[in-house]
N, C-alpha and C. Protein backbone atom coordinates (compact mmCIF):
# COMPACT_ATOMS: atom_id res chain seq x y z
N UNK A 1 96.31 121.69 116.00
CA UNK A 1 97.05 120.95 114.99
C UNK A 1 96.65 121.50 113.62
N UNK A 2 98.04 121.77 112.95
CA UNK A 2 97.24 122.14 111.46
C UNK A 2 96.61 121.47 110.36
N UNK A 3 96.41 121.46 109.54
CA UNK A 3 95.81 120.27 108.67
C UNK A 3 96.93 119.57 107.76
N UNK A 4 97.90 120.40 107.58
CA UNK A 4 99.03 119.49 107.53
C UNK A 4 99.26 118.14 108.26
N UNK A 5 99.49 118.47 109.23
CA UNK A 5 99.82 117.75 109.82
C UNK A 5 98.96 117.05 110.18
N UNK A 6 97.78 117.07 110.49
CA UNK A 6 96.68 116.14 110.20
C UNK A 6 96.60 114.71 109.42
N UNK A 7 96.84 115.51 108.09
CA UNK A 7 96.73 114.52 106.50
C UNK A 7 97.68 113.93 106.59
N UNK A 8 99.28 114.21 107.23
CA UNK A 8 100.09 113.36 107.51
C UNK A 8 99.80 112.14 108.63
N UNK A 9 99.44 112.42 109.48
CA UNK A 9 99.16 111.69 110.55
C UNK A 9 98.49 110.81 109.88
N UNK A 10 96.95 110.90 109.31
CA UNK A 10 95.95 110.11 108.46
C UNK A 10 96.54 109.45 107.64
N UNK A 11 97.77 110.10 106.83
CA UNK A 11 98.73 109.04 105.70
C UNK A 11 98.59 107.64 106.66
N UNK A 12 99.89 107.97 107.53
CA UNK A 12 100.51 107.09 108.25
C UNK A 12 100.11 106.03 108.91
N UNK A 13 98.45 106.40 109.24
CA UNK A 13 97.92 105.12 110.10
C UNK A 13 97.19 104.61 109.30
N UNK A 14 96.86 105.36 107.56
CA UNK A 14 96.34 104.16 106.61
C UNK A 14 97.70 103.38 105.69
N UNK A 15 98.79 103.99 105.98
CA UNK A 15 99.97 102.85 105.64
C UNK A 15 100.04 101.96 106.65
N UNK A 16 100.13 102.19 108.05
CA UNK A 16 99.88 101.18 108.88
C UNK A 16 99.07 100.38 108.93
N UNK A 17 97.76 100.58 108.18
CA UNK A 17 96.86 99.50 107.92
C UNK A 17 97.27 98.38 107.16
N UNK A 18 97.17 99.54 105.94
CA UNK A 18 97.31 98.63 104.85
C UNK A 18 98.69 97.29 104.61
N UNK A 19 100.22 97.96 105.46
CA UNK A 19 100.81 96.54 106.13
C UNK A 19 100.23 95.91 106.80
N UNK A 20 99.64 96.15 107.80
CA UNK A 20 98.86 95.12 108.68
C UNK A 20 98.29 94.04 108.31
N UNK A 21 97.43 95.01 106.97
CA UNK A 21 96.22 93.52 106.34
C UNK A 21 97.31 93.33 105.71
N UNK A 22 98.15 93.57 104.87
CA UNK A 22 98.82 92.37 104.09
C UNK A 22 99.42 91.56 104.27
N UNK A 23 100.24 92.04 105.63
CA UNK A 23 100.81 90.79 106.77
C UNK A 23 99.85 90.13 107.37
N UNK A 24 98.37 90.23 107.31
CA UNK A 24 97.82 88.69 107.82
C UNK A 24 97.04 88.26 106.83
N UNK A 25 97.16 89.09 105.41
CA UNK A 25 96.58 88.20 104.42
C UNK A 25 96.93 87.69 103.42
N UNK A 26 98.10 88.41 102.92
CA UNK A 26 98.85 87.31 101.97
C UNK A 26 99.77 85.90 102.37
N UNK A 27 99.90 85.28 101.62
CA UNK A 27 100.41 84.30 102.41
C UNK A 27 101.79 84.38 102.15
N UNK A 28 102.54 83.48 103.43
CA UNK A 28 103.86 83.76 103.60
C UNK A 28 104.36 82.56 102.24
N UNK A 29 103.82 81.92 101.33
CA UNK A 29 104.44 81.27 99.98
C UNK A 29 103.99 81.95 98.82
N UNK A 30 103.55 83.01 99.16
CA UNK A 30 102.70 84.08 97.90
C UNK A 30 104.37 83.99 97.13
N UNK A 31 104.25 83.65 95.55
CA UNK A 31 105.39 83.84 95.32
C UNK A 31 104.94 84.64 93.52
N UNK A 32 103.79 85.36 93.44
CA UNK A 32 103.21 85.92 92.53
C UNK A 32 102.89 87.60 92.29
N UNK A 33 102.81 87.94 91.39
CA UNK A 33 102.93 89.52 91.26
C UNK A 33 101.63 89.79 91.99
N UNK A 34 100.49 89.03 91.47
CA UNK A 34 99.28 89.51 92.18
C UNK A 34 98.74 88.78 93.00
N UNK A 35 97.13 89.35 94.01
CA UNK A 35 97.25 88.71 94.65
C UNK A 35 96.01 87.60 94.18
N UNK A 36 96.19 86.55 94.84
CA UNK A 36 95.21 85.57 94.62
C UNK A 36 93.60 86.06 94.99
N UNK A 37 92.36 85.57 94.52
CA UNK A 37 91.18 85.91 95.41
C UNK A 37 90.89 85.96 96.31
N UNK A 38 91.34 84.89 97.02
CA UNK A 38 91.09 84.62 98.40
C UNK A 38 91.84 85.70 98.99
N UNK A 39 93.01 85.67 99.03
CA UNK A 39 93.86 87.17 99.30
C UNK A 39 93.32 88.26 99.22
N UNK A 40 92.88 88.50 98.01
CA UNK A 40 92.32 89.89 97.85
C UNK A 40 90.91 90.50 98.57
N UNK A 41 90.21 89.26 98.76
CA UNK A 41 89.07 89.41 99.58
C UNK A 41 89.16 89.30 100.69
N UNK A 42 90.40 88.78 101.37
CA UNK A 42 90.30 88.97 102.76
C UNK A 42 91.25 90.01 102.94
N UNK A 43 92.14 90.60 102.26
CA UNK A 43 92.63 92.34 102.70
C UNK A 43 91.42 93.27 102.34
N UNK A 44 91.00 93.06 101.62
CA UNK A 44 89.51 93.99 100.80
C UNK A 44 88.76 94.00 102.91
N UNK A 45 88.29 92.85 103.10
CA UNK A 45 87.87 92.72 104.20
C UNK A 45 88.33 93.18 105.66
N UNK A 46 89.28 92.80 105.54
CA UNK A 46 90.18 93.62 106.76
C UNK A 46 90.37 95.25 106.87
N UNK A 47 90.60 95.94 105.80
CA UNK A 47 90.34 97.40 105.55
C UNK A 47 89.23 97.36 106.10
N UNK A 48 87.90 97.00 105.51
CA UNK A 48 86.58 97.35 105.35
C UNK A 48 86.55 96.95 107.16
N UNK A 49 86.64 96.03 107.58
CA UNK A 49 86.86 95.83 109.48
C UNK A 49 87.19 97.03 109.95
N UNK A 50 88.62 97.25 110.33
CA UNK A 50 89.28 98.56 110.45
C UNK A 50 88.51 100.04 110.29
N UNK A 51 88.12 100.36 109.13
CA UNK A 51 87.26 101.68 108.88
C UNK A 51 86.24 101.29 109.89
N UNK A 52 84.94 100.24 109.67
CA UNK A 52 84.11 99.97 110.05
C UNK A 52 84.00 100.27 111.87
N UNK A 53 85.11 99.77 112.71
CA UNK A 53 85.57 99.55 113.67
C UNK A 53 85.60 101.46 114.32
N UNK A 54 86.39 101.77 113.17
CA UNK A 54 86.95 103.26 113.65
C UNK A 54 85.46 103.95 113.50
N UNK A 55 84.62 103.52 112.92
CA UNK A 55 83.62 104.68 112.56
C UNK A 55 82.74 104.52 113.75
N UNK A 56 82.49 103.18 114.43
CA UNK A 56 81.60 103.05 115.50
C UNK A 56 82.28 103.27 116.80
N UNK A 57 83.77 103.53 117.05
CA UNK A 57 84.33 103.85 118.12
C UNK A 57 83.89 105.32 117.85
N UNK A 58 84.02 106.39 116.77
CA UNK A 58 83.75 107.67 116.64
C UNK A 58 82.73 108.13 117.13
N UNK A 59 81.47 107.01 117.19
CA UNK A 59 79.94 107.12 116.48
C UNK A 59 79.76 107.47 118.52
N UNK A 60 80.50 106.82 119.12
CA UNK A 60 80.11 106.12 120.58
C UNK A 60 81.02 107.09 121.30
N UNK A 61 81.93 107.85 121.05
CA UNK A 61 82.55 108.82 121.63
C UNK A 61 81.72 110.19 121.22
N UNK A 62 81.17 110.29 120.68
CA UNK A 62 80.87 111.72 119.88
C UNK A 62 79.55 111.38 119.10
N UNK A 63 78.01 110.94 119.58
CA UNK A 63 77.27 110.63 118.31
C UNK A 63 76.88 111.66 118.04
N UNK A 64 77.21 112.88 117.58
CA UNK A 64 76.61 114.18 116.82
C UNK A 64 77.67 113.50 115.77
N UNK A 65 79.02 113.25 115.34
CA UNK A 65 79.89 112.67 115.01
C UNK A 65 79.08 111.38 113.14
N UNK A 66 78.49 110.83 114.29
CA UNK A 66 78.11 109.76 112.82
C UNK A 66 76.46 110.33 112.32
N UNK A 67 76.27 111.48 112.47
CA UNK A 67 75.33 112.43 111.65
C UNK A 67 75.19 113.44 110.74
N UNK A 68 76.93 113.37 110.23
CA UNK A 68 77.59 114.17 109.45
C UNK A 68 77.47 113.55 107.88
């Protein structure tokens, strides 16, 4: 695979994130430009899950992997 296509791939599943958390963290009466605290700390949180998640599935498939 080239690295093109790589960085695309990587786009795509951190746009897929980033809908994800906002569909389970803003709320469905959010009727404001920004987001509230509570909002913001629990998408802030959900990213930070997600990475967190991916780095110890990496760590446990491959640990030469999380010594980089």
């Amino acid at each position: 695979m080239d690295q093109r296509a790589a960085m695309e791939m990587n786009f795509e599943m951190i746009r897929q994130v980033n809908e994800f958390c906002l569909d389970k963290t803003v709320s469905v009466k959010h009727n404001d430009v920004k987001l509230s605290s509570s909002e913001e700390n629990n998408f802030k949180n959900c990213f930070q899950k997600y990475f967190a998640s991916t780095q110890v599935f990496i760590q446990a498939i491959n640990p030469e992997a999380g010594m980089q």
